[in-house]
C-alpha atoms as a PDB file:
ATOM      1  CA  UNK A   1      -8.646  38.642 -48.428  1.00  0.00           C
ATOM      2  CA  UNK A   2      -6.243  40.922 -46.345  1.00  0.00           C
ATOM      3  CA  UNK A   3      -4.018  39.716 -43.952  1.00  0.00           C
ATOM      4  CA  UNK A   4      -5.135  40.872 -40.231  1.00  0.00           C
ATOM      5  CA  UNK A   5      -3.680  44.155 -38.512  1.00  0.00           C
ATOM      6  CA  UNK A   6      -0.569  44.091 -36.044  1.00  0.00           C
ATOM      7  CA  UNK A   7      -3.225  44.201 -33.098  1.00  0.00           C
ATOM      8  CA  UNK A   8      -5.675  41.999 -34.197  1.00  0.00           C
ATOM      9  CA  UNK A   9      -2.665  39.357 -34.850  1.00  0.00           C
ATOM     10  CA  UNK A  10      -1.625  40.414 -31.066  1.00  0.00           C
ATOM     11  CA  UNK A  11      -5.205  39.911 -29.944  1.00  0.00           C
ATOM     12  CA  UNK A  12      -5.415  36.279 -31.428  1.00  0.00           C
ATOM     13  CA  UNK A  13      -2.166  34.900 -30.088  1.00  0.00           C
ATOM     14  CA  UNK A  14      -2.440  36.034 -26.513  1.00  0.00           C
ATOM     15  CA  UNK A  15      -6.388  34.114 -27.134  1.00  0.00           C
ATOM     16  CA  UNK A  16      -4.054  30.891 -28.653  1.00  0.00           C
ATOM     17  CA  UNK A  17      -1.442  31.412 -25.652  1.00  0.00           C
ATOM     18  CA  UNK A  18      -4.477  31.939 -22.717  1.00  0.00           C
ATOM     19  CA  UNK A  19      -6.302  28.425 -23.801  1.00  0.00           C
ATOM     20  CA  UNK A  20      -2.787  26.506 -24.004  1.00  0.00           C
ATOM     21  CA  UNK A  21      -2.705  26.144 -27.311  1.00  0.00           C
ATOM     22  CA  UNK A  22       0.280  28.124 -29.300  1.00  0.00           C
ATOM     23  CA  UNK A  23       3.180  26.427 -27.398  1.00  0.00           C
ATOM     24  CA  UNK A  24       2.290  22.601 -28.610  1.00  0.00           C
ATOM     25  CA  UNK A  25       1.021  24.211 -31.731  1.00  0.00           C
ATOM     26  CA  UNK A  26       4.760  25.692 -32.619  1.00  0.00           C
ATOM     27  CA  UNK A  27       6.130  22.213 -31.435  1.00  0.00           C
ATOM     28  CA  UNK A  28       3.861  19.963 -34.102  1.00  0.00           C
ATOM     29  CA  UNK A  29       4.908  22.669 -36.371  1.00  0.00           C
ATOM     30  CA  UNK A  30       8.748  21.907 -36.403  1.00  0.00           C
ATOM     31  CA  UNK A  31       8.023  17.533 -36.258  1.00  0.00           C
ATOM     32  CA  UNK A  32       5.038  16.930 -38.142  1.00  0.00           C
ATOM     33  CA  UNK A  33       4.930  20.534 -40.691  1.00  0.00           C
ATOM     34  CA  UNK A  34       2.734  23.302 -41.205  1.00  0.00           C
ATOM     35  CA  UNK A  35      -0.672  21.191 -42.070  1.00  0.00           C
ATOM     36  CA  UNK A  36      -0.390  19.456 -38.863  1.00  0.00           C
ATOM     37  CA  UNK A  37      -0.193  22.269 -36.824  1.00  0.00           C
ATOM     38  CA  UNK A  38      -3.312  23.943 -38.326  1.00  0.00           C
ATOM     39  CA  UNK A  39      -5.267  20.925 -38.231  1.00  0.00           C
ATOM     40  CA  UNK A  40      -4.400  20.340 -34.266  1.00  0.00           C
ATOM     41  CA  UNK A  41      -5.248  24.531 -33.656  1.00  0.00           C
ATOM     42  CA  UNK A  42      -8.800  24.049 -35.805  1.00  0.00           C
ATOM     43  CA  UNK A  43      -9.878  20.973 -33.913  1.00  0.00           C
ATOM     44  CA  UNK A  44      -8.857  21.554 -30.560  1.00  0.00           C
ATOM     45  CA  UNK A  45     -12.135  24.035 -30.294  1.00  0.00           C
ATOM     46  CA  UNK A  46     -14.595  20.834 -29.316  1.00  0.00           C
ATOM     47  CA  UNK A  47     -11.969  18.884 -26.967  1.00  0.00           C
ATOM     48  CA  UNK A  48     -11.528  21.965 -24.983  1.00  0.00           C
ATOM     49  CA  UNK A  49     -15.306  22.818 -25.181  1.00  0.00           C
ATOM     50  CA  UNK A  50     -15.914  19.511 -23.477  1.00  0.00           C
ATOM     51  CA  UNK A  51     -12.819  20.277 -20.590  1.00  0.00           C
ATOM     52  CA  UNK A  52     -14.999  23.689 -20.000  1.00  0.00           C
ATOM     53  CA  UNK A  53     -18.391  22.334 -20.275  1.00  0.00           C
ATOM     54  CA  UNK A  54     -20.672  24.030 -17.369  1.00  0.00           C
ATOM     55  CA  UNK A  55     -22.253  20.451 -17.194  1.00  0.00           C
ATOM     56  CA  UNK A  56     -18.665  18.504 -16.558  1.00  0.00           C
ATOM     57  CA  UNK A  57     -18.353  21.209 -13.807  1.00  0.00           C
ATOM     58  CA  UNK A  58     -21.090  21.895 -11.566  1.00  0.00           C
ATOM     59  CA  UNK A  59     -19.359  23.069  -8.752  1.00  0.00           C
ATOM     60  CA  UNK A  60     -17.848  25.463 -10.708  1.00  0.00           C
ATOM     61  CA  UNK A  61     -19.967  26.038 -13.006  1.00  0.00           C
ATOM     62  CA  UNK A  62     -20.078  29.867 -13.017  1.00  0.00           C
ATOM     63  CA  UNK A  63     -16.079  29.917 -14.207  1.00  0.00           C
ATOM     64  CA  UNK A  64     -16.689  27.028 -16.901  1.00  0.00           C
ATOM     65  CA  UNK A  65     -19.042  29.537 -18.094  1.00  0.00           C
ATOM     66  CA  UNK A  66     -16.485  31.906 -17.986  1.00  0.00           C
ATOM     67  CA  UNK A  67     -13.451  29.797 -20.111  1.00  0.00           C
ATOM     68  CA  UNK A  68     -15.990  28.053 -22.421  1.00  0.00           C
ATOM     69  CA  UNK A  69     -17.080  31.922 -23.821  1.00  0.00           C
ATOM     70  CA  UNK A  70     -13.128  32.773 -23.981  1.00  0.00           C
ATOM     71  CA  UNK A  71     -13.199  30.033 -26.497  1.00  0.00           C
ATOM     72  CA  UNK A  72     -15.873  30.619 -28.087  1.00  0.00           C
ATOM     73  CA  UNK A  73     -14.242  34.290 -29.386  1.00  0.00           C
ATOM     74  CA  UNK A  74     -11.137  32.135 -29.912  1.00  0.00           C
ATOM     75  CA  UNK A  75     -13.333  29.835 -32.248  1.00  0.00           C
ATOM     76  CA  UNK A  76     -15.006  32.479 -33.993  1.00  0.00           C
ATOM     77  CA  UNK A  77     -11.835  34.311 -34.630  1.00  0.00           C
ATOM     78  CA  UNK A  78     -10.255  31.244 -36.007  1.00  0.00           C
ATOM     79  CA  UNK A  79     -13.552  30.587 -38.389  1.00  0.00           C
ATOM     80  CA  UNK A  80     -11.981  33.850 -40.203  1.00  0.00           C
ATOM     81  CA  UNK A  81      -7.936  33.757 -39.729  1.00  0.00           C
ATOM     82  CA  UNK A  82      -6.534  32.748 -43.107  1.00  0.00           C
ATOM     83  CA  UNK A  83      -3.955  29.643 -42.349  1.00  0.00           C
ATOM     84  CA  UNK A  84      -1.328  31.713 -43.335  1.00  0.00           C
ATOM     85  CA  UNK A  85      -1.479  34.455 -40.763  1.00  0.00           C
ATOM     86  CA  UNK A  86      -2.384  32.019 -38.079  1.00  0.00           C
ATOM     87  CA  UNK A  87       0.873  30.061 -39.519  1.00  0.00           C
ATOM     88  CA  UNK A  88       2.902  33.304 -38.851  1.00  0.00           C
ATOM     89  CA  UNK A  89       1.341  33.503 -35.293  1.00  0.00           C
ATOM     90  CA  UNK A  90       2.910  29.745 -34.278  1.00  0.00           C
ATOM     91  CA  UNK A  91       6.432  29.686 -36.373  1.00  0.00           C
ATOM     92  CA  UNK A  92       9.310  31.190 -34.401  1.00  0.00           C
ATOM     93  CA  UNK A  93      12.537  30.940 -35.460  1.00  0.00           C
ATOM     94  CA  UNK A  94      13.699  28.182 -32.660  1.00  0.00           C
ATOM     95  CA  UNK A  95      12.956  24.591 -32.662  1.00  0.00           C
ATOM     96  CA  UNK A  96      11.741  23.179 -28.778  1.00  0.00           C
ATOM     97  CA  UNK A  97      13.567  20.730 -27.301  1.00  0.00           C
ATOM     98  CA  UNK A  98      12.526  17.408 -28.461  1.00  0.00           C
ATOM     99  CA  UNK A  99      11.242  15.020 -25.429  1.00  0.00           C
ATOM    100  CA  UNK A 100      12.927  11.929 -25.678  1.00  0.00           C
ATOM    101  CA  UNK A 101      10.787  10.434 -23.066  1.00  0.00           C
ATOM    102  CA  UNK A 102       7.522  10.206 -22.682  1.00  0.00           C
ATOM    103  CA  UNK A 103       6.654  10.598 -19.134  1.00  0.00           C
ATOM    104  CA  UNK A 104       3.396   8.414 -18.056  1.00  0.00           C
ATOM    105  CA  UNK A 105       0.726   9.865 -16.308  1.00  0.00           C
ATOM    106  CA  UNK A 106      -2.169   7.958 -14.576  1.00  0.00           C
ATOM    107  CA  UNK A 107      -5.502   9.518 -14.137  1.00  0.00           C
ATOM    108  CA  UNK A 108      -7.812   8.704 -11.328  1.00  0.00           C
ATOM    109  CA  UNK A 109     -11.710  10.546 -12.208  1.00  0.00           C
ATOM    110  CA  UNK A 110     -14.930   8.793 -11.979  1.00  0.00           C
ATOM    111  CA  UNK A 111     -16.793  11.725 -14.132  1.00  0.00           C
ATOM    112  CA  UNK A 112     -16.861   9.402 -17.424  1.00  0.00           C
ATOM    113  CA  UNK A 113     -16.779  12.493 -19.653  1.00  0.00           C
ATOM    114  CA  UNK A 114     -14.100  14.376 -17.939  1.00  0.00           C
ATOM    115  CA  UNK A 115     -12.131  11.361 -18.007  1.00  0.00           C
ATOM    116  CA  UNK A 116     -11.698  10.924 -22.126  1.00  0.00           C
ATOM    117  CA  UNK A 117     -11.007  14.347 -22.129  1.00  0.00           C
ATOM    118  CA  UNK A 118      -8.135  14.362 -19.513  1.00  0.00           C
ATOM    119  CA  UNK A 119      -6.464  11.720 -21.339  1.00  0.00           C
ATOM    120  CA  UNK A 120      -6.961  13.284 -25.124  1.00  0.00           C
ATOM    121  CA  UNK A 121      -5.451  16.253 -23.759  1.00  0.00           C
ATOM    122  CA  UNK A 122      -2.196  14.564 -21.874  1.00  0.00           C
ATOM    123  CA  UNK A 123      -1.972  12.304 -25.071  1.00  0.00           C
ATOM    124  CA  UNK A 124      -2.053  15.632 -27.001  1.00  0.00           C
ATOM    125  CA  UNK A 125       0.991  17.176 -24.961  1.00  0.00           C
ATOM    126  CA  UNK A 126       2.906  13.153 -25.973  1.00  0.00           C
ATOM    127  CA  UNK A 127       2.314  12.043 -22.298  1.00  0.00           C
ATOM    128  CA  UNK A 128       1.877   8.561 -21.793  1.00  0.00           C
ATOM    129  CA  UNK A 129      -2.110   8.324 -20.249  1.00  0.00           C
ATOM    130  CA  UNK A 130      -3.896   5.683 -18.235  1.00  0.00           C
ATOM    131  CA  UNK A 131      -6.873   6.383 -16.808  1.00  0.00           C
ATOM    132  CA  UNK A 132      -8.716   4.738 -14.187  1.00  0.00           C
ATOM    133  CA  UNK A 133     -12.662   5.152 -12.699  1.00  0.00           C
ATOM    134  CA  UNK A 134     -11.847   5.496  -9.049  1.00  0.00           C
ATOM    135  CA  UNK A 135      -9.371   4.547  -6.372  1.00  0.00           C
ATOM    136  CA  UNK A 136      -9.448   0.647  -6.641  1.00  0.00           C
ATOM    137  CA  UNK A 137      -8.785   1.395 -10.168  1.00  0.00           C
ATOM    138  CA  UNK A 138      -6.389   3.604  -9.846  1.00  0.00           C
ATOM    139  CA  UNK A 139      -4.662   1.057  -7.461  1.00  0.00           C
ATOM    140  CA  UNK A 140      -4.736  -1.793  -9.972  1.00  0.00           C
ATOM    141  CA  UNK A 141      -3.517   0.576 -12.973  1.00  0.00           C
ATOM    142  CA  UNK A 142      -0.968   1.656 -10.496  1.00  0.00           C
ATOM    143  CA  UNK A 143       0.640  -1.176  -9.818  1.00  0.00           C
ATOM    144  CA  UNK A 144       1.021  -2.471 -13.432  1.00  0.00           C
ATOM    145  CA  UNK A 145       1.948   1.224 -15.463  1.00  0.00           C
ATOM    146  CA  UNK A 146       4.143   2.401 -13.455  1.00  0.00           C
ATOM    147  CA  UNK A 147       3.571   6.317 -13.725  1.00  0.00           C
ATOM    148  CA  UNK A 148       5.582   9.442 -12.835  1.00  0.00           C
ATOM    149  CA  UNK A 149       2.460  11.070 -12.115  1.00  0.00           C
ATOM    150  CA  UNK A 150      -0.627  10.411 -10.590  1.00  0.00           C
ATOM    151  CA  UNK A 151      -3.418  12.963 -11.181  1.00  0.00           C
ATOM    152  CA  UNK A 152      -6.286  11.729  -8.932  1.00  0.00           C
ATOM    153  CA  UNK A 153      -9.649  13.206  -8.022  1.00  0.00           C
ATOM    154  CA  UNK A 154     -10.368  13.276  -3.929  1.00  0.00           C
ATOM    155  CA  UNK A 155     -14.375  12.315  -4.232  1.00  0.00           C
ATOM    156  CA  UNK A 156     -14.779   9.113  -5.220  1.00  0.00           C
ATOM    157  CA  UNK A 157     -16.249   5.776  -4.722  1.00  0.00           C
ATOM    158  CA  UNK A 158     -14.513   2.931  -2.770  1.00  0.00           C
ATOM    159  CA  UNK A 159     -11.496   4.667  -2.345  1.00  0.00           C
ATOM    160  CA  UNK A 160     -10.785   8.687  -2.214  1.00  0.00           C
ATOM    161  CA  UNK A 161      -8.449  10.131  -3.722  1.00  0.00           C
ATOM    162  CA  UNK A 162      -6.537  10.434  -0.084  1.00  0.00           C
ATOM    163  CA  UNK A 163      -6.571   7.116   0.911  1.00  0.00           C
ATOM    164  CA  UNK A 164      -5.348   5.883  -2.811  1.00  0.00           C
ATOM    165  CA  UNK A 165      -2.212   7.902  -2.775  1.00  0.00           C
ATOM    166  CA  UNK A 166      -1.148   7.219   0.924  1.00  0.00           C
ATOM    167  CA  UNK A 167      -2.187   3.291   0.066  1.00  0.00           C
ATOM    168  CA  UNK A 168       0.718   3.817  -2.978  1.00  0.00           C
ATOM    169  CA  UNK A 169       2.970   6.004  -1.111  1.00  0.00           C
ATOM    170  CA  UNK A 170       3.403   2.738   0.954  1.00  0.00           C
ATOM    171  CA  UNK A 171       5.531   1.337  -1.582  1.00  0.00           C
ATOM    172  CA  UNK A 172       6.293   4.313  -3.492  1.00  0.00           C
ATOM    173  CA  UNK A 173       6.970   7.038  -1.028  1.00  0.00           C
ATOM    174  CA  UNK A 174       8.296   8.858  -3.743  1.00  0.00           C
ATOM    175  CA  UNK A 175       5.418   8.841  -6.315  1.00  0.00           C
ATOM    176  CA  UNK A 176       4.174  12.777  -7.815  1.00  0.00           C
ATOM    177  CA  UNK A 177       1.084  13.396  -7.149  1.00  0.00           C
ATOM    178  CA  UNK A 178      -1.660  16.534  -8.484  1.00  0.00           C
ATOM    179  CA  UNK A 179      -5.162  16.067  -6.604  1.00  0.00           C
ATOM    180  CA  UNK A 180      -8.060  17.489  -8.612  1.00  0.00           C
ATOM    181  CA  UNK A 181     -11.487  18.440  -6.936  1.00  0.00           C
ATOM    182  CA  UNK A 182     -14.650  20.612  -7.830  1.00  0.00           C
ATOM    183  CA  UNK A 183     -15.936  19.876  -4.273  1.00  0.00           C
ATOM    184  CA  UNK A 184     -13.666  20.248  -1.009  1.00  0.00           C
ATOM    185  CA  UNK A 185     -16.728  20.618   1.356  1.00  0.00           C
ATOM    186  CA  UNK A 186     -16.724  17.637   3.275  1.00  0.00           C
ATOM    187  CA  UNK A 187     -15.062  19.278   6.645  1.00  0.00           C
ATOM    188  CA  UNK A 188     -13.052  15.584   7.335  1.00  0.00           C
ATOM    189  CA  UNK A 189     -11.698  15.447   3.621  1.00  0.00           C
ATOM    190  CA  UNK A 190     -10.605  19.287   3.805  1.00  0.00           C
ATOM    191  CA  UNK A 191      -8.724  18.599   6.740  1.00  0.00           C
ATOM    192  CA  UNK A 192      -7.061  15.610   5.020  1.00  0.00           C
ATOM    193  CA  UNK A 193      -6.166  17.194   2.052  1.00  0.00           C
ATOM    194  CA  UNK A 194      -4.889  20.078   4.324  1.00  0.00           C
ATOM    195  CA  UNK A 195      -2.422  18.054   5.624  1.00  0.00           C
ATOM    196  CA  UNK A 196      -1.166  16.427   2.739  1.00  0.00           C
ATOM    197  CA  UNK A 197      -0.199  19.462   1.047  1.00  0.00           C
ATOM    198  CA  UNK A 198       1.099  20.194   3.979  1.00  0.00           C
ATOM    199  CA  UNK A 199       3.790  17.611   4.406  1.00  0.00           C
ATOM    200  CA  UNK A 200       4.199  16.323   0.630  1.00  0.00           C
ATOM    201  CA  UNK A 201       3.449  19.698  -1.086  1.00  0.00           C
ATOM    202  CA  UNK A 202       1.345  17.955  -3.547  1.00  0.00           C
ATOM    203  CA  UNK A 203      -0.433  20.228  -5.957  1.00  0.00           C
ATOM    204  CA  UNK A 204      -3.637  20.993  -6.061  1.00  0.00           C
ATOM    205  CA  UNK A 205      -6.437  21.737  -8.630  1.00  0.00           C
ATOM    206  CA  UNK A 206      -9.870  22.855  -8.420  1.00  0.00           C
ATOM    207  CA  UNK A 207     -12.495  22.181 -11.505  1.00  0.00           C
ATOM    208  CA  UNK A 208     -13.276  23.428 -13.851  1.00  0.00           C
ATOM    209  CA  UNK A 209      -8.995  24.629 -14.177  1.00  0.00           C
ATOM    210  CA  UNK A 210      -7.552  26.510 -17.765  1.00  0.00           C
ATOM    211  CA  UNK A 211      -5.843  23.670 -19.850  1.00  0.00           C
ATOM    212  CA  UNK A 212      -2.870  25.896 -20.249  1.00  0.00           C
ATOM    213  CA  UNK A 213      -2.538  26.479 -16.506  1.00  0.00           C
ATOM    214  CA  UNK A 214      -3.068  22.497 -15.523  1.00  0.00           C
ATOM    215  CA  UNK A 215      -0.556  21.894 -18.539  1.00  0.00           C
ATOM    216  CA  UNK A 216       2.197  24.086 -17.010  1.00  0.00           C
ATOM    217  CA  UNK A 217       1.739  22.692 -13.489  1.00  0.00           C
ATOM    218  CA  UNK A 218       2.142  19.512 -14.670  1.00  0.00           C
ATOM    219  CA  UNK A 219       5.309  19.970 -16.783  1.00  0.00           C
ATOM    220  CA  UNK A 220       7.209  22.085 -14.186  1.00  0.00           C
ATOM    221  CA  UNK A 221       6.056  19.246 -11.318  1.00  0.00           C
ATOM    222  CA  UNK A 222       7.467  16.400 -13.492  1.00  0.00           C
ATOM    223  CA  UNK A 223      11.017  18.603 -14.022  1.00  0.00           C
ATOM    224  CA  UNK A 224      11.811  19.123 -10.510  1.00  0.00           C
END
């Protein structure tokens, strides 16, 4: 079988590179070897199917439409890419920076299928992952992990997202914090949130949001 042409090898890793996937792919390369590395690239199609689901997103649904076909070329693309060429496509000549940390992130989400899939893909990227079902939860787990970051959805039972992180920020005024929402209608909530960015200059992410993109927020947030 030929090998693929310069663009078609272009085409492919800017499709790896757009779904988040050639970075930590280069990375399992260098620790764990070559078969690693194509096993975590061929299986990541139906984790990241779930992430971009229309269903997990209804708010949104019209952009999880949108990623979920970019990776469905991706996945058809890889059905064909013999491992070798997709092995030249991830090997570079420098080894990344080994993380001699982990760093723990805690994830408040009461959508049950959103929620395995937030902590496969953190525990992917060799973050530390809790994850709670809403804000008393997310109190509790809190309190006894410990995290550097807390990535919290604002609708929830019991306790919103808002009132969770200024009930932590009592003790912890300190604490990182990324709020996640497909829904920021709710005219007293908006005006909340607006003011929490505001003066903490939290983050902010709407659903459904590209892996790679939520990936990079989060590492350049935890290395300020």
């Amino acid at each position: 079988m030929p090998g693929l042409k310069k663009d078609e090898k272009d085409r492919l890793k800017r499709d790896l590179a757009a779904v988040g996937l050639l970075e930590k792919a280069k990375e399992i390369c260098w620790e764990l070897g070559e078969k690693s590395a194509l096993s975590y690239i061929r299986s990541s199609y139906r984790l990241l199917s779930k992430v971009y689901h229309p269903d997990l997103n209804p708010e949104n649904a019209d952009r999880a439409r949108e990623l979920q076909q970019q990776l469905n070329r991706l996945n058809r693309s890889l059905k064909t890419v013999r491992d070798r060429d997709l092995l030249d496509l991830i090997q570079n000549e420098e080894r990344p920076a080994p993380v001699s940390v982990k760093k723990k992130v805690l994830v408040v989400e009461d959508e049950f299928g959103l929620q395995d899939t937030l902590r496969d893909v953190f525990q992917m990227e060799g973050y530390e992952v809790r994850v709670a079902v809403d804000g008393d939860a997310g109190y509790r787990a809190y309190r006894k992990f410990k995290p550097d970051l807390i990535f919290t959805d604002i609708v929830m039972p019991k306790m919103n997202g808002l009132e969770l992180v200024r009930k932590i920020r009592e003790t912890d005024p300190d604490i990182k914090v990324i709020y996640v929402s497909g829904f920021f209608g709710v005219r007293p909530l908006k005006d909340a949130l607006d003011e929490e960015i505001r003066k903490y200059s939290y983050p902010v992410l709407a659903k459904p949001t590209k892996i790679s993109v939520m990936l990079e927020i989060v590492k350049e947030y935890l290395e300020r």
